[in-house]
PDB file of N, CA and C in Angstrom:
ATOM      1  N   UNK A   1      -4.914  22.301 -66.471  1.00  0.00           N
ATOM      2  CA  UNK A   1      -5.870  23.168 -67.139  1.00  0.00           C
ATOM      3  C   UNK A   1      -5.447  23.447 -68.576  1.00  0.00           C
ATOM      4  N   UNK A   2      -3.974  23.742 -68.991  1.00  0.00           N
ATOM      5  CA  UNK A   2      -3.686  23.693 -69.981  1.00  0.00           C
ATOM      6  C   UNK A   2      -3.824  23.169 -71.397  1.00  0.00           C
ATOM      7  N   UNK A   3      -4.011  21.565 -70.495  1.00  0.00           N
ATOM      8  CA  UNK A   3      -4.504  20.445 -71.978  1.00  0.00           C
ATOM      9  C   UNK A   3      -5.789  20.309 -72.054  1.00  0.00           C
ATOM     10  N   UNK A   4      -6.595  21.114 -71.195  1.00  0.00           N
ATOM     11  CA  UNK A   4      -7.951  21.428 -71.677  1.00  0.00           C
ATOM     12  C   UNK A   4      -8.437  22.129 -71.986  1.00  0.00           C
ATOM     13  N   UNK A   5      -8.048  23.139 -72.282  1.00  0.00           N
ATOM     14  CA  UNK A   5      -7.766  24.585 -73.339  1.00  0.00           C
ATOM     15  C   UNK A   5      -7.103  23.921 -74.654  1.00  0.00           C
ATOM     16  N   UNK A   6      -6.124  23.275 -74.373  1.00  0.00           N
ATOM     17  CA  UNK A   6      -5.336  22.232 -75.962  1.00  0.00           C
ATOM     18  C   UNK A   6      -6.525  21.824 -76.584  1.00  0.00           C
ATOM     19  N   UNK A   7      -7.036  20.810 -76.088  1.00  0.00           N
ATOM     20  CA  UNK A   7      -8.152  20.013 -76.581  1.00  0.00           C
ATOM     21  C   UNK A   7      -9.440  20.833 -76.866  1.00  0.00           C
ATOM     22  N   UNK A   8      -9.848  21.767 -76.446  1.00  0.00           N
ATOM     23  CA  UNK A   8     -10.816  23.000 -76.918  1.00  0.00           C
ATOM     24  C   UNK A   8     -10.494  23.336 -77.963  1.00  0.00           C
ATOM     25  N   UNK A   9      -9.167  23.739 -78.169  1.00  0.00           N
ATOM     26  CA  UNK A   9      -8.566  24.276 -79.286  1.00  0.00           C
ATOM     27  C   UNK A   9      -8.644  23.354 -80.777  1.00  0.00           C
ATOM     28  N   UNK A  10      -8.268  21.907 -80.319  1.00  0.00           N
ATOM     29  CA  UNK A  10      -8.156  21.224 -81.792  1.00  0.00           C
ATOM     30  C   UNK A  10      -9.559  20.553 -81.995  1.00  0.00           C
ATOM     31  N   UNK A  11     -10.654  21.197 -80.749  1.00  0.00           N
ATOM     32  CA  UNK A  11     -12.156  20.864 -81.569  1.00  0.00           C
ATOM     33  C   UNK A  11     -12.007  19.125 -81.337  1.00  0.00           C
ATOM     34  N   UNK A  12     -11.556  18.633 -79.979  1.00  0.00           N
ATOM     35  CA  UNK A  12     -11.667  17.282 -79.723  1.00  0.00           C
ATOM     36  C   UNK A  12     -12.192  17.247 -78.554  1.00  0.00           C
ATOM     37  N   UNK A  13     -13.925  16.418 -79.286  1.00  0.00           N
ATOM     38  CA  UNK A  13     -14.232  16.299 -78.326  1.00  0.00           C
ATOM     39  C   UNK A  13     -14.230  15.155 -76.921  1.00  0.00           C
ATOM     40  N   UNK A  14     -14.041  13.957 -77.487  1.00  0.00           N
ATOM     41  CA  UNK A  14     -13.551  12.699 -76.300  1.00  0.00           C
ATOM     42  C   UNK A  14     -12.102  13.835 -75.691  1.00  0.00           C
ATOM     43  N   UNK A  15     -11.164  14.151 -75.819  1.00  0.00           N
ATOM     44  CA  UNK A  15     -10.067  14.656 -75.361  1.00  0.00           C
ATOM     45  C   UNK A  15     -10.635  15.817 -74.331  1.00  0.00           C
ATOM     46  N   UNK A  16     -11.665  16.490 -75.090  1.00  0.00           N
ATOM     47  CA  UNK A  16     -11.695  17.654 -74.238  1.00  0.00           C
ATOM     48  C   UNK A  16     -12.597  17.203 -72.620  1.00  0.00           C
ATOM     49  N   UNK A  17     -13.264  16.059 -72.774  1.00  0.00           N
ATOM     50  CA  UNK A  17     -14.083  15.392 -72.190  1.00  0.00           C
ATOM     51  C   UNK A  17     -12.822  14.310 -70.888  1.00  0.00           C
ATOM     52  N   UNK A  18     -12.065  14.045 -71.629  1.00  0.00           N
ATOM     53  CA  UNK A  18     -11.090  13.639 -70.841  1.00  0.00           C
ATOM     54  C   UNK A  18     -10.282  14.313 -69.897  1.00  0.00           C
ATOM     55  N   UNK A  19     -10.114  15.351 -70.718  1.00  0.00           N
ATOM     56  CA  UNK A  19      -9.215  16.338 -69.962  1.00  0.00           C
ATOM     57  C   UNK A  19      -9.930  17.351 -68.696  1.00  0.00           C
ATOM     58  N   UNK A  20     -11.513  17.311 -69.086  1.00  0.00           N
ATOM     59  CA  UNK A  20     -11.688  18.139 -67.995  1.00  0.00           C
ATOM     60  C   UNK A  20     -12.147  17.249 -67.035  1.00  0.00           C
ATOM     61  N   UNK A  21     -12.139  15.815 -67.340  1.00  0.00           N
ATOM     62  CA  UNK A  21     -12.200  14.959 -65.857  1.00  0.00           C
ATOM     63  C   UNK A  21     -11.530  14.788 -65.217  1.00  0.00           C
ATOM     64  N   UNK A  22     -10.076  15.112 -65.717  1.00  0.00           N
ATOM     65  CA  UNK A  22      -8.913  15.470 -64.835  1.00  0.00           C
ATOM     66  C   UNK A  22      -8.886  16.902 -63.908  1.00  0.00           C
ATOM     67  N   UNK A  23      -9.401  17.733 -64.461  1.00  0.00           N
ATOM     68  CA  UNK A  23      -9.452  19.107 -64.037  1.00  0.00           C
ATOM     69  C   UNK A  23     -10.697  19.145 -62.853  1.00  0.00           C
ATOM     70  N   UNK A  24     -11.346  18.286 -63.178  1.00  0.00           N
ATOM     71  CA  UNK A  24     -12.347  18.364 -62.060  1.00  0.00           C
ATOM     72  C   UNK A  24     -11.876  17.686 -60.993  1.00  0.00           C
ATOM     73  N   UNK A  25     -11.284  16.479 -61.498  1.00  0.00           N
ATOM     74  CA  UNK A  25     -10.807  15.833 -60.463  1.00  0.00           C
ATOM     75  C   UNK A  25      -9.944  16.245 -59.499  1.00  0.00           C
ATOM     76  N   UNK A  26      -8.859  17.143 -60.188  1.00  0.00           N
ATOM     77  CA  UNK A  26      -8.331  17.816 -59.088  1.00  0.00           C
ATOM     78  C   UNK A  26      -8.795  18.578 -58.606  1.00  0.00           C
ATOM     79  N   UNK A  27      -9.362  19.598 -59.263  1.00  0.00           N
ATOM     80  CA  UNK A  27     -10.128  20.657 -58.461  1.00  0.00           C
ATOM     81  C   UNK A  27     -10.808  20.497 -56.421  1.00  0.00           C
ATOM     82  N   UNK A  28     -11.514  19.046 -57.290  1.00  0.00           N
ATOM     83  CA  UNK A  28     -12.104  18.342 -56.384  1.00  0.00           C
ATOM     84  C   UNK A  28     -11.379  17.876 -54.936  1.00  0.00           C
ATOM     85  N   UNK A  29     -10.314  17.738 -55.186  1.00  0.00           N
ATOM     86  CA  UNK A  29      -9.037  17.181 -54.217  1.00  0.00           C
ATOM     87  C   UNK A  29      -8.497  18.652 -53.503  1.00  0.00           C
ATOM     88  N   UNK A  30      -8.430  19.475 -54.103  1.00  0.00           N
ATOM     89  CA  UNK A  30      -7.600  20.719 -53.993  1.00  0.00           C
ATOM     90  C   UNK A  30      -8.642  21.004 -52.877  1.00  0.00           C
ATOM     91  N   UNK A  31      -9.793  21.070 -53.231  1.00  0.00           N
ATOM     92  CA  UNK A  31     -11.051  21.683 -52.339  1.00  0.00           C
ATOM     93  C   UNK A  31     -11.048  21.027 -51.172  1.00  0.00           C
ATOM     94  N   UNK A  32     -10.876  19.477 -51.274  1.00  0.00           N
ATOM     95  CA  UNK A  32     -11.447  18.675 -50.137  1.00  0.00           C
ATOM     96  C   UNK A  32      -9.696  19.481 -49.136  1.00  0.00           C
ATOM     97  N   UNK A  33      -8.713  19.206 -50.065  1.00  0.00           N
ATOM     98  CA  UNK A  33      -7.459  19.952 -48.943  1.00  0.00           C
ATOM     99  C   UNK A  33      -7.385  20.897 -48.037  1.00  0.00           C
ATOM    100  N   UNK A  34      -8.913  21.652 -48.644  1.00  0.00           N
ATOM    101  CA  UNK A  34      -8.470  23.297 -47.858  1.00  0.00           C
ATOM    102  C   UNK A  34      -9.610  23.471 -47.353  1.00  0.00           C
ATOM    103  N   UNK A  35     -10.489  22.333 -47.110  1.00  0.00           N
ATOM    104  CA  UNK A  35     -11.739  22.221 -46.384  1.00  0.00           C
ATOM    105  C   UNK A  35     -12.744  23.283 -46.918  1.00  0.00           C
ATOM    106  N   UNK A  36     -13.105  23.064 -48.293  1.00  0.00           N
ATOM    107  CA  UNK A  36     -13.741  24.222 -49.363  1.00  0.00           C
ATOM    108  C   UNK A  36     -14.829  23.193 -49.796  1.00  0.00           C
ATOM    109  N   UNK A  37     -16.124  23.924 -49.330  1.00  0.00           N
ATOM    110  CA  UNK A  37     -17.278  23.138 -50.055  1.00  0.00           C
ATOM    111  C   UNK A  37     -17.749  23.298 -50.910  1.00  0.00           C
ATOM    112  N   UNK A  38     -17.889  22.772 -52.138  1.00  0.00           N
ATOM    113  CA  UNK A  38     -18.183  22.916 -53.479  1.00  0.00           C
ATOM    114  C   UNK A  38     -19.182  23.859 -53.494  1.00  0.00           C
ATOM    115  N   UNK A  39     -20.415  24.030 -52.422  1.00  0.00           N
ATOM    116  CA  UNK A  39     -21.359  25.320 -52.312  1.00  0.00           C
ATOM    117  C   UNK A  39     -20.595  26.552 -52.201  1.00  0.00           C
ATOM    118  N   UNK A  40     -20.124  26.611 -51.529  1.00  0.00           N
ATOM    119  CA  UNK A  40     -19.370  27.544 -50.884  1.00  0.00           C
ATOM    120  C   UNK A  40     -18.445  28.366 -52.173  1.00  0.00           C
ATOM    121  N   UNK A  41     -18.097  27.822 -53.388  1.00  0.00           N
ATOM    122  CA  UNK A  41     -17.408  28.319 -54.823  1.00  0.00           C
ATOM    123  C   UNK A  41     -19.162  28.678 -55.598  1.00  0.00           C
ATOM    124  N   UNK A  42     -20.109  27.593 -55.753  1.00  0.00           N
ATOM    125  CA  UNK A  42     -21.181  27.561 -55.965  1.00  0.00           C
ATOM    126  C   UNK A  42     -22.475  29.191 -55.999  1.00  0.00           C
ATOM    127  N   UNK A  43     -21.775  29.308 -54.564  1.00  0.00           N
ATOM    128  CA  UNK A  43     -22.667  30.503 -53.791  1.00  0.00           C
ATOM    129  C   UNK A  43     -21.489  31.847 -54.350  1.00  0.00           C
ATOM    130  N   UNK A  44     -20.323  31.139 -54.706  1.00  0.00           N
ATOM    131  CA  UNK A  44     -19.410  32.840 -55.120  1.00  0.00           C
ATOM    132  C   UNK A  44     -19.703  32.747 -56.319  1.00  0.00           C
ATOM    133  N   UNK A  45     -19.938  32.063 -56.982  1.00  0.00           N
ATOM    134  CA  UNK A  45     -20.044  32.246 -58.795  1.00  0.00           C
ATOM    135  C   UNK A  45     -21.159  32.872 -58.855  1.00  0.00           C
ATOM    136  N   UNK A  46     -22.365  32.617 -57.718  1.00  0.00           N
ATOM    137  CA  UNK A  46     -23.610  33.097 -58.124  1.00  0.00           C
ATOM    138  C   UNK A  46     -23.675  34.651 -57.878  1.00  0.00           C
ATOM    139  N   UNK A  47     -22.937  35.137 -57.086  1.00  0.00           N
ATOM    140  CA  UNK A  47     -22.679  36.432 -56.621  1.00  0.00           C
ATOM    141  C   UNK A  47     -21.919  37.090 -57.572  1.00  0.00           C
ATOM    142  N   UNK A  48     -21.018  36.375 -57.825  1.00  0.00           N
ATOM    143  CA  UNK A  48     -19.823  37.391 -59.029  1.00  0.00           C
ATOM    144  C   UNK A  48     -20.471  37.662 -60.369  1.00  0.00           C
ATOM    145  N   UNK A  49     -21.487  36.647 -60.479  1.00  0.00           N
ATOM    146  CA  UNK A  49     -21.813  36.991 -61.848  1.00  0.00           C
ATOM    147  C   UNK A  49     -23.792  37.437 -61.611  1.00  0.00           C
ATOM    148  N   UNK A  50     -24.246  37.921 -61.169  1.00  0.00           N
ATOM    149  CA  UNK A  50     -25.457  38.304 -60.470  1.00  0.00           C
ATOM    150  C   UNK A  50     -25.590  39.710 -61.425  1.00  0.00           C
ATOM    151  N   UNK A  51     -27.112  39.736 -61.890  1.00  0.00           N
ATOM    152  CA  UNK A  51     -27.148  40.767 -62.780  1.00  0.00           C
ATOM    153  C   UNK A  51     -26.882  41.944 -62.396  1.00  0.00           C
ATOM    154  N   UNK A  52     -26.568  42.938 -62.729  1.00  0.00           N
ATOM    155  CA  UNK A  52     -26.381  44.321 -61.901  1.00  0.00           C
ATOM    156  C   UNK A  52     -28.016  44.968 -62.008  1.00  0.00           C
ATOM    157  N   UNK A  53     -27.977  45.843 -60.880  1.00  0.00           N
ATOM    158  CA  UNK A  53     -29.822  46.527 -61.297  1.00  0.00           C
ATOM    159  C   UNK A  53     -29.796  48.104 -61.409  1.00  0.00           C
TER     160      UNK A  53
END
């Protein structure tokens, strides 16, 4: 995650594009490890950030 915050930083964009295909990629792996369905993060983002009324 680090070198894609780096690459944000120096305003590169192929790098930053690179770097977060790594970040996804793991992400992606990490999830499939712990039997986590991409909905399932999907359905919490939509909740955590849900307008207040």
């Amino acid at each position: 995650a680090i070198e894609t915050v780096i690459a944000a930083k120096n305003r590169d964009k192929n790098e930053i594009i690179n770097e977060t295909s790594d970040l996804l990629y793991h992400l992606f792996v990490m999830l499939a490890e712990q039997d986590i369905e991409l909905n399932e993060v999907v359905e919490n983002l939509a909740k955590r950030h849900k307008p207040k009324s």
